[in-house]
Protein backbone atom coordinates (compact mmCIF):
# COMPACT_ATOMS: atom_id res chain seq x y z
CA UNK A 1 -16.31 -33.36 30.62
CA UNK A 2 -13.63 -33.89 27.84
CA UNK A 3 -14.16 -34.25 24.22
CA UNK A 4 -13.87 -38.08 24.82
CA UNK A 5 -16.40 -38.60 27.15
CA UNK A 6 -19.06 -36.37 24.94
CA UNK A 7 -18.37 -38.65 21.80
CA UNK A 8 -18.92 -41.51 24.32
CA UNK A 9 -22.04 -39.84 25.34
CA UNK A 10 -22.99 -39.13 21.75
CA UNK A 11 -22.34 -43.11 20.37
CA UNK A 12 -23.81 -44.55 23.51
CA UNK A 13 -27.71 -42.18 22.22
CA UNK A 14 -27.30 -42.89 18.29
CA UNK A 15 -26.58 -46.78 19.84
CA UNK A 16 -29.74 -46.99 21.84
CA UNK A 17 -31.41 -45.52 19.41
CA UNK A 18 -30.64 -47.87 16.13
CA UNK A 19 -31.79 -50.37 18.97
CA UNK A 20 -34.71 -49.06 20.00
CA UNK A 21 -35.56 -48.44 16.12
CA UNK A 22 -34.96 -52.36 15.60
CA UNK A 23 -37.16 -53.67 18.55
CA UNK A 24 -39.89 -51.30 17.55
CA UNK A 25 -39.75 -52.26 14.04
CA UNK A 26 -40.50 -56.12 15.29
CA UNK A 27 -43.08 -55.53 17.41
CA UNK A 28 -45.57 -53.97 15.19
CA UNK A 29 -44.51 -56.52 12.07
CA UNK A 30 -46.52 -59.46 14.78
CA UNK A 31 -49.10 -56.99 15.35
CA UNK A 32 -49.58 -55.55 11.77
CA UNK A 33 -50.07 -59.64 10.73
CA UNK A 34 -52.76 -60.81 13.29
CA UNK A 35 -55.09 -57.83 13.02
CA UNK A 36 -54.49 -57.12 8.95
CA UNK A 37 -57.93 -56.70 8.42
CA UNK A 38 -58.07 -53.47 10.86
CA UNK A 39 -54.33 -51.96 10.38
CA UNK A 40 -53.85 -49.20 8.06
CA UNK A 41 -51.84 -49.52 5.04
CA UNK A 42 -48.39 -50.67 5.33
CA UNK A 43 -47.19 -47.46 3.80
CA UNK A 44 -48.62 -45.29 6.65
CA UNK A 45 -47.86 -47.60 8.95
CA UNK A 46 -44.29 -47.42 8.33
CA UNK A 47 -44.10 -43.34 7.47
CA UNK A 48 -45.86 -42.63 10.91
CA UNK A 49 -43.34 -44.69 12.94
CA UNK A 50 -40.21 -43.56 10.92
CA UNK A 51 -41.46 -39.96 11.54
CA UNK A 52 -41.64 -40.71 15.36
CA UNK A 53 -38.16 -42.68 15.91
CA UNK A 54 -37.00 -39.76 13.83
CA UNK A 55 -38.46 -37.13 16.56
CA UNK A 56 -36.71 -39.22 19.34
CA UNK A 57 -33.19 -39.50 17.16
CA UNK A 58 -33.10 -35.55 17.36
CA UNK A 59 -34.42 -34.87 20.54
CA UNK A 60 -31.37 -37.47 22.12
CA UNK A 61 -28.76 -35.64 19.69
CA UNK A 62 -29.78 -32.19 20.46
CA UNK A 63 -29.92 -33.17 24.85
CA UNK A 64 -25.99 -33.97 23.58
CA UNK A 65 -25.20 -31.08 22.07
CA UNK A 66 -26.74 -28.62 24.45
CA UNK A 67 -24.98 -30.17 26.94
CA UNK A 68 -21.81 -29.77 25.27
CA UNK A 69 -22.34 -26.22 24.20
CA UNK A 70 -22.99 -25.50 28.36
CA UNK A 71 -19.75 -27.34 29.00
CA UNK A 72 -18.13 -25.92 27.04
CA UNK A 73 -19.20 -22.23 28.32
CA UNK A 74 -18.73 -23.49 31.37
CA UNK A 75 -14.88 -24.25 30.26
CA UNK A 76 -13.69 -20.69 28.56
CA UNK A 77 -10.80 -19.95 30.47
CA UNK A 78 -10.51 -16.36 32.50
CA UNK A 79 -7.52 -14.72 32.55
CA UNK A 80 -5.92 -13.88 36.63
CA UNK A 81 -2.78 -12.38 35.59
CA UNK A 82 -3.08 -8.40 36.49
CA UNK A 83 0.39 -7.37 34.67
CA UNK A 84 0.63 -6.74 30.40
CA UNK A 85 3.09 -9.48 30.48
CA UNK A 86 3.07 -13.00 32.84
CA UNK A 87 5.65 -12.96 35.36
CA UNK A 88 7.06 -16.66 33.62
CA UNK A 89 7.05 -15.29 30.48
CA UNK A 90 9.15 -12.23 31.50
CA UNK A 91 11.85 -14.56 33.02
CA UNK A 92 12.03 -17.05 29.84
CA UNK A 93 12.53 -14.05 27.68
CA UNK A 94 15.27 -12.77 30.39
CA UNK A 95 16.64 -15.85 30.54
CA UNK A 96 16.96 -16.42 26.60
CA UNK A 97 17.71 -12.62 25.96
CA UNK A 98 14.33 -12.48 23.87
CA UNK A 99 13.35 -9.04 25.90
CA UNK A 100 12.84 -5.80 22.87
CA UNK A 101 14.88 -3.09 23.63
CA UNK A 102 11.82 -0.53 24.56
CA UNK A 103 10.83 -3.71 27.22
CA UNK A 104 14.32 -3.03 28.78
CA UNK A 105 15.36 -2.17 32.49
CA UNK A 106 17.00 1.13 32.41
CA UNK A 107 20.72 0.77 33.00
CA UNK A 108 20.95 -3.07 32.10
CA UNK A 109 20.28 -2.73 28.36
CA UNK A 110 24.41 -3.34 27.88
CA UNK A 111 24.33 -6.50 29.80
CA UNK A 112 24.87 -9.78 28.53
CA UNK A 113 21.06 -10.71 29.38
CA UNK A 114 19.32 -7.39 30.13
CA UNK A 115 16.55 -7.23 33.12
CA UNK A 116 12.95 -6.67 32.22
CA UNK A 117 10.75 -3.55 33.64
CA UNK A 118 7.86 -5.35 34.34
CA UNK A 119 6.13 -1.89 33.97
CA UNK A 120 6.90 -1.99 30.09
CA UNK A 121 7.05 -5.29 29.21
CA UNK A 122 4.13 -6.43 27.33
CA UNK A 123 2.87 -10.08 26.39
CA UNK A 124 4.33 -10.97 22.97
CA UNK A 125 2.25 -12.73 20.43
CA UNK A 126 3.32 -16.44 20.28
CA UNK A 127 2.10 -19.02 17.71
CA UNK A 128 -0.19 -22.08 19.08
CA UNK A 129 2.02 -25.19 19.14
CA UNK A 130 0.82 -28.78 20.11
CA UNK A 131 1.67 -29.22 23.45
CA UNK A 132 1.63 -25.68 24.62
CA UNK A 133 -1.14 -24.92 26.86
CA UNK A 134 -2.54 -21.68 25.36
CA UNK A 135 -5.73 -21.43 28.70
CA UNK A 136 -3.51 -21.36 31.42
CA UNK A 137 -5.38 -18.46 33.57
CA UNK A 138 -1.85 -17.14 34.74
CA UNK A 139 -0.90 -16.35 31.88
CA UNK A 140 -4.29 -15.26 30.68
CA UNK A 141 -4.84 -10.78 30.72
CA UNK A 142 -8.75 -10.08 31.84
CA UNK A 143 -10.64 -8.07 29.53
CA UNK A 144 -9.11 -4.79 31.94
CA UNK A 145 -5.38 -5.31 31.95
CA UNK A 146 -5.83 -6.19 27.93
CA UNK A 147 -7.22 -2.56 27.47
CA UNK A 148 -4.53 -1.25 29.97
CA UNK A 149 -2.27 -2.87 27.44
CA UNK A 150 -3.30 -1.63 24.10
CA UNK A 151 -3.62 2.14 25.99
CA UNK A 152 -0.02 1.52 27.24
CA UNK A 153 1.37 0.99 23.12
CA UNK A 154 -0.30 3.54 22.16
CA UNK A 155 0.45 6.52 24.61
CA UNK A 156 3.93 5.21 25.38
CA UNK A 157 5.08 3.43 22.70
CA UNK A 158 3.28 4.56 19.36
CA UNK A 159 3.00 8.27 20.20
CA UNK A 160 6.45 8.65 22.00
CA UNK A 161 8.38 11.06 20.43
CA UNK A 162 11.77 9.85 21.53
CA UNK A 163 11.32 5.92 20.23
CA UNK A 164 12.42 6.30 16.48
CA UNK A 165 12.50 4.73 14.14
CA UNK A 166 9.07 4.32 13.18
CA UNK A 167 8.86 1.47 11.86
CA UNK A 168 10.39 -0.64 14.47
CA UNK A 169 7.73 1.70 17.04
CA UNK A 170 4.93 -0.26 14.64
CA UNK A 171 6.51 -4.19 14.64
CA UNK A 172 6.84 -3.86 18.20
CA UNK A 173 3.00 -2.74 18.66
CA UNK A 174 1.53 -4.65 16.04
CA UNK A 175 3.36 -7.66 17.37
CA UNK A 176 2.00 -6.72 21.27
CA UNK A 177 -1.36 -6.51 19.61
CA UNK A 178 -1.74 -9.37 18.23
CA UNK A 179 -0.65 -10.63 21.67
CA UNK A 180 -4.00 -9.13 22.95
CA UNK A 181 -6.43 -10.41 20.20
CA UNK A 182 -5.24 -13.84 21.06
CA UNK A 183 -6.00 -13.38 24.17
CA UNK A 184 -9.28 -12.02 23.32
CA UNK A 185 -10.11 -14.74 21.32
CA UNK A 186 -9.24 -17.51 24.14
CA UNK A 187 -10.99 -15.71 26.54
CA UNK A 188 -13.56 -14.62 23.77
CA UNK A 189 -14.02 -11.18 25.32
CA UNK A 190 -17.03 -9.11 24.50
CA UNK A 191 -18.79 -6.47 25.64
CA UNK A 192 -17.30 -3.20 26.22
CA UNK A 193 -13.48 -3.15 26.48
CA UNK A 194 -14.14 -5.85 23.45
CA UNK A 195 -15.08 -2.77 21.56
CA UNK A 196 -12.74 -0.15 23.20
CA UNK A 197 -9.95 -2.71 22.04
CA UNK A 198 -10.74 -3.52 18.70
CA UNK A 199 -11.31 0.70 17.61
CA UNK A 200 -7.85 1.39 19.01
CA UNK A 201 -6.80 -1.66 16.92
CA UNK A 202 -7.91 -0.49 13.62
CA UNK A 203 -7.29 2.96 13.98
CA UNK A 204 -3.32 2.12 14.46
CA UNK A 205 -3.66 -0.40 11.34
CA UNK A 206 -5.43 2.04 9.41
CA UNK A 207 -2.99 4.71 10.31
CA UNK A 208 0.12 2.88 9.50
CA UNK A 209 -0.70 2.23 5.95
CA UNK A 210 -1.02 5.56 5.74
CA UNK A 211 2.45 6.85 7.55
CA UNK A 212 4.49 3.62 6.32
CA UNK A 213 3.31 3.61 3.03
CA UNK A 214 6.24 3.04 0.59
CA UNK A 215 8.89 1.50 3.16
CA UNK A 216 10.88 -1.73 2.28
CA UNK A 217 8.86 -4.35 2.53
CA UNK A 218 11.56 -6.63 5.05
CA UNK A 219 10.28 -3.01 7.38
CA UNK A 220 6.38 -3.05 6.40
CA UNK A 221 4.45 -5.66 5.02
CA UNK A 222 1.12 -3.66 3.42
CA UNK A 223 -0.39 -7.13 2.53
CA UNK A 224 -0.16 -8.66 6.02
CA UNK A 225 -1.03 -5.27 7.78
CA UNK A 226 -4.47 -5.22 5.54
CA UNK A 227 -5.04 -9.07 6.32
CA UNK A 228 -5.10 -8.01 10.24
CA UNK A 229 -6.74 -4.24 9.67
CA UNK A 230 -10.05 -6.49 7.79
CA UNK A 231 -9.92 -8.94 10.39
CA UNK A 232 -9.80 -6.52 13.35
CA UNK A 233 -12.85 -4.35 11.71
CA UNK A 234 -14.68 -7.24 10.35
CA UNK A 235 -14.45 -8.40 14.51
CA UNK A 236 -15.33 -5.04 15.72
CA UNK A 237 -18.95 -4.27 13.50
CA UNK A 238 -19.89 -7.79 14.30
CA UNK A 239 -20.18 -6.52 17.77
CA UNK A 240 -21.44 -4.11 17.28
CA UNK A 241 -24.65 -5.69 15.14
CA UNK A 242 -24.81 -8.21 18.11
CA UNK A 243 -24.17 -6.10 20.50
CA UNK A 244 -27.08 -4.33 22.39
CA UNK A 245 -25.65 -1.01 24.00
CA UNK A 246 -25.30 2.18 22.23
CA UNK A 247 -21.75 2.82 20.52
CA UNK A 248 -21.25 6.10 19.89
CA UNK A 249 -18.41 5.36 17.40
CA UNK A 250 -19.78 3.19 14.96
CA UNK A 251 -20.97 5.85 12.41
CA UNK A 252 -16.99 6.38 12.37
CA UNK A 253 -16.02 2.47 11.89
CA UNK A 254 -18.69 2.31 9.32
CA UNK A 255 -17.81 4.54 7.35
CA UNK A 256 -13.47 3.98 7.40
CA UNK A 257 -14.64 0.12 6.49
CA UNK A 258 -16.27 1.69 3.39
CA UNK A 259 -13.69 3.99 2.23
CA UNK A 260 -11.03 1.64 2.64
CA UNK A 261 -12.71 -0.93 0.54
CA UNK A 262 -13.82 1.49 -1.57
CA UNK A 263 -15.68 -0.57 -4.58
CA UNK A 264 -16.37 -3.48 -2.41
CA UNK A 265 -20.11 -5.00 -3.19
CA UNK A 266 -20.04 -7.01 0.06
CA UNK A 267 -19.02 -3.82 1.87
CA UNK A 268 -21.69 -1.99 0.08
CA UNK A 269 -24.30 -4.07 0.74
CA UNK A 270 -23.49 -4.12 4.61
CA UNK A 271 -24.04 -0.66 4.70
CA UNK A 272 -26.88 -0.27 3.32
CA UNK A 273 -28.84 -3.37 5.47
CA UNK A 274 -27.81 -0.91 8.40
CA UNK A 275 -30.72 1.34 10.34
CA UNK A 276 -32.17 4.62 8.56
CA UNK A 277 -30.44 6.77 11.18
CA UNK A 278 -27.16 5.34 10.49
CA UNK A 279 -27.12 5.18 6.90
CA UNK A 280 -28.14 9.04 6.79
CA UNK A 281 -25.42 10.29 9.08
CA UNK A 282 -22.93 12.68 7.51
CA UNK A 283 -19.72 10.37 7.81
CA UNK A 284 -21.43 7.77 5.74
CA UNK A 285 -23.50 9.75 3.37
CA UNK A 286 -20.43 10.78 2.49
CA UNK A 287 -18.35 7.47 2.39
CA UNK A 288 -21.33 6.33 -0.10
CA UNK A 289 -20.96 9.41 -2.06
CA UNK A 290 -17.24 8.50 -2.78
CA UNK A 291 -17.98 4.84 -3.22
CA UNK A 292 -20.64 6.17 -5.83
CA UNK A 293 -17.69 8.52 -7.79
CA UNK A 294 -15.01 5.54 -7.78
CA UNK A 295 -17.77 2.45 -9.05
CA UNK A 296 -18.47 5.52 -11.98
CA UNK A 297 -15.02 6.16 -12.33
CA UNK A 298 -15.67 9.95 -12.13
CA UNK A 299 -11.88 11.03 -10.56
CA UNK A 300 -12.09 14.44 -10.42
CA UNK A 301 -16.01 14.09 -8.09
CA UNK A 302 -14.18 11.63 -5.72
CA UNK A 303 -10.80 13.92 -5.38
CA UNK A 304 -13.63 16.80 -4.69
CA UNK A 305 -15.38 14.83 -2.49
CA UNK A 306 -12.02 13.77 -0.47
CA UNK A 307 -11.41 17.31 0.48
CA UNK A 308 -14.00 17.12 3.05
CA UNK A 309 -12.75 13.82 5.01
CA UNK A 310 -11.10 14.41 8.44
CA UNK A 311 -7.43 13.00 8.69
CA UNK A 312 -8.28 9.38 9.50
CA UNK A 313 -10.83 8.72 6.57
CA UNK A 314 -8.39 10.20 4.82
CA UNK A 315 -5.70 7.73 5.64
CA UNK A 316 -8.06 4.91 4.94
CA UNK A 317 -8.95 6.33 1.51
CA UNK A 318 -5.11 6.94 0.36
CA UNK A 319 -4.48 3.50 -0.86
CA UNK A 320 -7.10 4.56 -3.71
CA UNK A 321 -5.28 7.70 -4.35
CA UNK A 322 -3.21 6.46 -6.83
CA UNK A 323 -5.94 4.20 -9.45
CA UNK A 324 -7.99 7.55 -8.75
CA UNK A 325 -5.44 9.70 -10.35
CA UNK A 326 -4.30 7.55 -12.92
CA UNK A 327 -7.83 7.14 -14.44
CA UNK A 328 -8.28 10.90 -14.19
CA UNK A 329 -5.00 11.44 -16.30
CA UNK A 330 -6.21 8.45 -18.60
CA UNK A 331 -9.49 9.82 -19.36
CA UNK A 332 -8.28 13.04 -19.77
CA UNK A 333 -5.79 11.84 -22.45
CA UNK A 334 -8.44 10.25 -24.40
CA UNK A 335 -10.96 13.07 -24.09
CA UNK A 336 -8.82 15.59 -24.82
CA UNK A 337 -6.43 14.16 -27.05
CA UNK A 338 -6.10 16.71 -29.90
CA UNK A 339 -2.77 18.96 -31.64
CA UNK A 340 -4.37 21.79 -30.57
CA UNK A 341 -5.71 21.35 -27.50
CA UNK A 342 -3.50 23.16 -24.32
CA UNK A 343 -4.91 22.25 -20.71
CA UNK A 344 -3.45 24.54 -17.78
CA UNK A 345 -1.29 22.48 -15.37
CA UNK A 346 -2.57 24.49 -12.63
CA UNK A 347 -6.09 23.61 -13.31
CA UNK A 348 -4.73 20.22 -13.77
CA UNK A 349 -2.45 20.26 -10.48
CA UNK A 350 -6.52 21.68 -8.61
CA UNK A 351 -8.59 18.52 -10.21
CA UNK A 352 -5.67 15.95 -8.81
CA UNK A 353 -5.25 18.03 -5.44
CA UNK A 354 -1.94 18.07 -5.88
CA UNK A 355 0.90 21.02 -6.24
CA UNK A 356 2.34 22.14 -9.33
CA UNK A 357 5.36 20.80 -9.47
CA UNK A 358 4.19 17.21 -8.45
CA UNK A 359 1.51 17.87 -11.33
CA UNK A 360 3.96 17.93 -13.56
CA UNK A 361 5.82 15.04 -12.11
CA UNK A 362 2.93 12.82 -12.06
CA UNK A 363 2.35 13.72 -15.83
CA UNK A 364 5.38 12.68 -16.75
CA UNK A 365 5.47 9.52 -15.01
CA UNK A 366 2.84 8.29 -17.14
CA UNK A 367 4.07 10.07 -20.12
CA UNK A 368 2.04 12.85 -20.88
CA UNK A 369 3.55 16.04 -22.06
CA UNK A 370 3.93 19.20 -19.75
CA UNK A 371 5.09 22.27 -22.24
CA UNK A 372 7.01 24.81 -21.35
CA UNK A 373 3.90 27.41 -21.20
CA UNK A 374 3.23 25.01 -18.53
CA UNK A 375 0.13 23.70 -20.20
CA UNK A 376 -0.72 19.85 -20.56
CA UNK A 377 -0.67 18.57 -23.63
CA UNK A 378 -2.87 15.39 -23.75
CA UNK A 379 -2.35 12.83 -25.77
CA UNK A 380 -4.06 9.37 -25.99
CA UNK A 381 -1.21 7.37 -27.93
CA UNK A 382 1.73 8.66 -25.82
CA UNK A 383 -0.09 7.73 -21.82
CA UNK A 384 1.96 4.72 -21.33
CA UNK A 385 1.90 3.06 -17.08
CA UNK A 386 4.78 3.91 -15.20
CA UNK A 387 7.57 1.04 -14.45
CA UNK A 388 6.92 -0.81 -10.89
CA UNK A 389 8.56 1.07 -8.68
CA UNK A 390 8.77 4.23 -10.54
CA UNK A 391 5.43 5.56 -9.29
CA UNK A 392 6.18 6.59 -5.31
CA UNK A 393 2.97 6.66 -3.52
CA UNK A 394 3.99 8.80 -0.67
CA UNK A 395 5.50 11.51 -2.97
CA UNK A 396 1.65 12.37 -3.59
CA UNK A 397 0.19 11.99 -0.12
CA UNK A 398 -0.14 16.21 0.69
CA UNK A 399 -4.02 15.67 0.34
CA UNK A 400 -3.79 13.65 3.49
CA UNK A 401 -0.81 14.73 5.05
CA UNK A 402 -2.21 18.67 5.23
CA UNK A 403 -5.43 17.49 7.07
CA UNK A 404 -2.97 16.04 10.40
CA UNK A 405 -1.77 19.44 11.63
CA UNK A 406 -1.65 19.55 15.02
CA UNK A 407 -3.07 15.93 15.56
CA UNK A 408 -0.63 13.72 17.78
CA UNK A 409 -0.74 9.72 17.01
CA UNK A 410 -2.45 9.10 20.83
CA UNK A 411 -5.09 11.41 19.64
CA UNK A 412 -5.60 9.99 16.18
CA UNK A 413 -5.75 6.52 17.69
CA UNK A 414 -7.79 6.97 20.99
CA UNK A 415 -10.18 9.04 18.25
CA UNK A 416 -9.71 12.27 19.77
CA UNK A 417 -9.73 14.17 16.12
């Protein structure tokens, strides 16, 4: 049925009902008058029928809506096509020379309008336009060839070692990705491969804010790759408190949502409505340990604390790294502001897990004094906040960076640390 025929549907019962209300609202008035001396009070009267036209007004609207909500089940579209990008699709792009370079036939990439390899080309995210029919099944990816998809950027495209630079390696993916959460959200996939999707998903965006922090913004957008990372992780522990299967990866998702929204009430109290055995588990006893240190603004307990987080948790807790150190060199500068008072950079360079020489870099950025004993000299009228732009984030990112080692970016993504 279309949405025209259901308002139809939906006039036509509040119709017969106002009707119905009117006739029955006669009636009585002839009946209430020749037997007055027997009929209740008018009062009554009228509160009893009013209740009972009211009963029969919702019953009529809710037959109306159910059967909407069924048609409308019965109308989610289900993908057919078996390939990560529709065969039509591949020829407009051909045919307007839209195709990315790593979506390329081998051999034709000099052409005027390069082929496609239908074995790497992969759906591109498009934006819903009036006219456009978004449900067509053929050009729809099942829940299966979506996941084949997203496994496809990662391995071949993400954690290739011969597609440089970076950056374009993430538009290209998050671009493809997006591709497959519209899908998704057409279809509205859940279940399983729902889930499988949506970890991948976050662990890339959490990942690249990480390994592309710092680049030019017309190359990395950190605004519009948090937008997507919340929305993708928001998506993925909603299944996962609807969902009714076991996921053995939530205590992981949990606890990344909480240290990369470190401070966050609403994030906070999410956590803590979750089950006993959850809440107790060592990745998020220790997330809410280092939630604890940063609402306290106790610096040096959360940089202690962050020594024990694996590579990924580490990543998601990086974007705090740099409030976290400036309050520690603020407070420090108050508390020990005195003539006399020397403070070992080396001590200093342990409590803000950095090296030496970036100690003393960092001190001077927000103008405190480094002497040439190589003792801090602290100093509550001279900490002034660096220029913007001054302060480089990634100069300071050997906490995290030591912790990959040996990880490749397919393992780090399919969660194989």
């Amino acid at each position: 049925m279309s949405d025209t025929f259901l308002l139809a549907v939906t006039e036509s019962a509040h119709h017969c009902l106002f009707e119905s209300s009117m006739n029955r609202r006669r009636a009585p008035r002839r009946i209430y008058h020749s037997q007055r001396r027997g009929a209740q009070s008018e009062g009554g009267w009228r509160q009893r029928n009013e209740e009972q036209w009211q009963g029969q007004g919702k019953a009529q609207v809710r037959e109306v809506e159910e059967s909407r909500e069924q048609q409308g089940k019965e109308t989610v579209p289900r993908g057919t096509c078996q390939t990560m990008c529709p065969a039509r699709e591949l020829r407009d792009r051909e045919a307007q020379n839209r195709l990315h370079r790593f979506e390329m036939l081998a051999g034709t990439e000099r052409d005027r309008l390069p082929k496609g390899d239908p074995l790497r080309a992969v759906k591109e995210y498009s934006r819903p336009a009036a006219g456009k029919d978004s449900t067509n099944p053929t050009h729809l990816r099942p829940p299966a060839v979506l996941l084949k998809a997203v496994c496809y950027l990662i391995d071949d495209i993400a954690a290739s070692t011969d597609l440089h630079p970076w950056t374009e390696v993430y538009s290209f993916v998050f671009d493809r990705l997006r591709g497959v959460k519209q899908d998704m959200i057409i279809q509205r996939v859940s279940g399983v491969d729902c889930v499988a999707i949506l970890e991948r998903t976050v662990r890339f965006l959490i990942y690249s804010s990480y390994q592309l922090c710092g680049e030019p913004l017309r190359l990395y957008d950190p605004r519009i790759n948090d937008m997507h990372l919340q929305e993708n992780l928001s998506w993925l522990l909603d299944c996962y408190k609807t969902g009714t299967g076991l996921n053995p990866n939530q205590e992981e998702f949990q606890a990344l949502g909480l240290l990369y929204n470190l401070g966050s009430a609403r994030v906070a109290q999410h956590i803590m409505e979750l089950p006993e055995r959850l809440r107790s588990s060592r990745a998020i006893s220790l997330a809410l340990s280092i939630n604890q240190a940063f609402l306290e603004r106790n610096p040096v307990r959360l940089l202690r604390l962050s020594q024990r987080l694996n590579f990924l948790q580490s990543c998601a807790l990086h974007r705090h790294l740099v409030t976290c150190r400036r309050d520690l060199l603020l407070i420090y500068s108050h508390g020990h502001s005195s003539r006399n008072c020397r403070f070992p950079l080396d001590r200093m360079a342990q409590l803000l897990s950095l090296e030496t020489s970036l100690t003393n870099q960092l001190c001077q950025v927000y103008g405190v004094e480094v002497n040439q004993d190589n003792h801090v000299v602290f100093s509550k009228a001279t900490f002034t906040e660096p220029e913007q732009g001054k302060l480089h984030c990634k100069l300071y990112h050997n906490i995290v960076a030591e912790k990959q080692s040996d990880l490749t970016i397919g393992r780090i993504i399919h969660g194989c640390s």
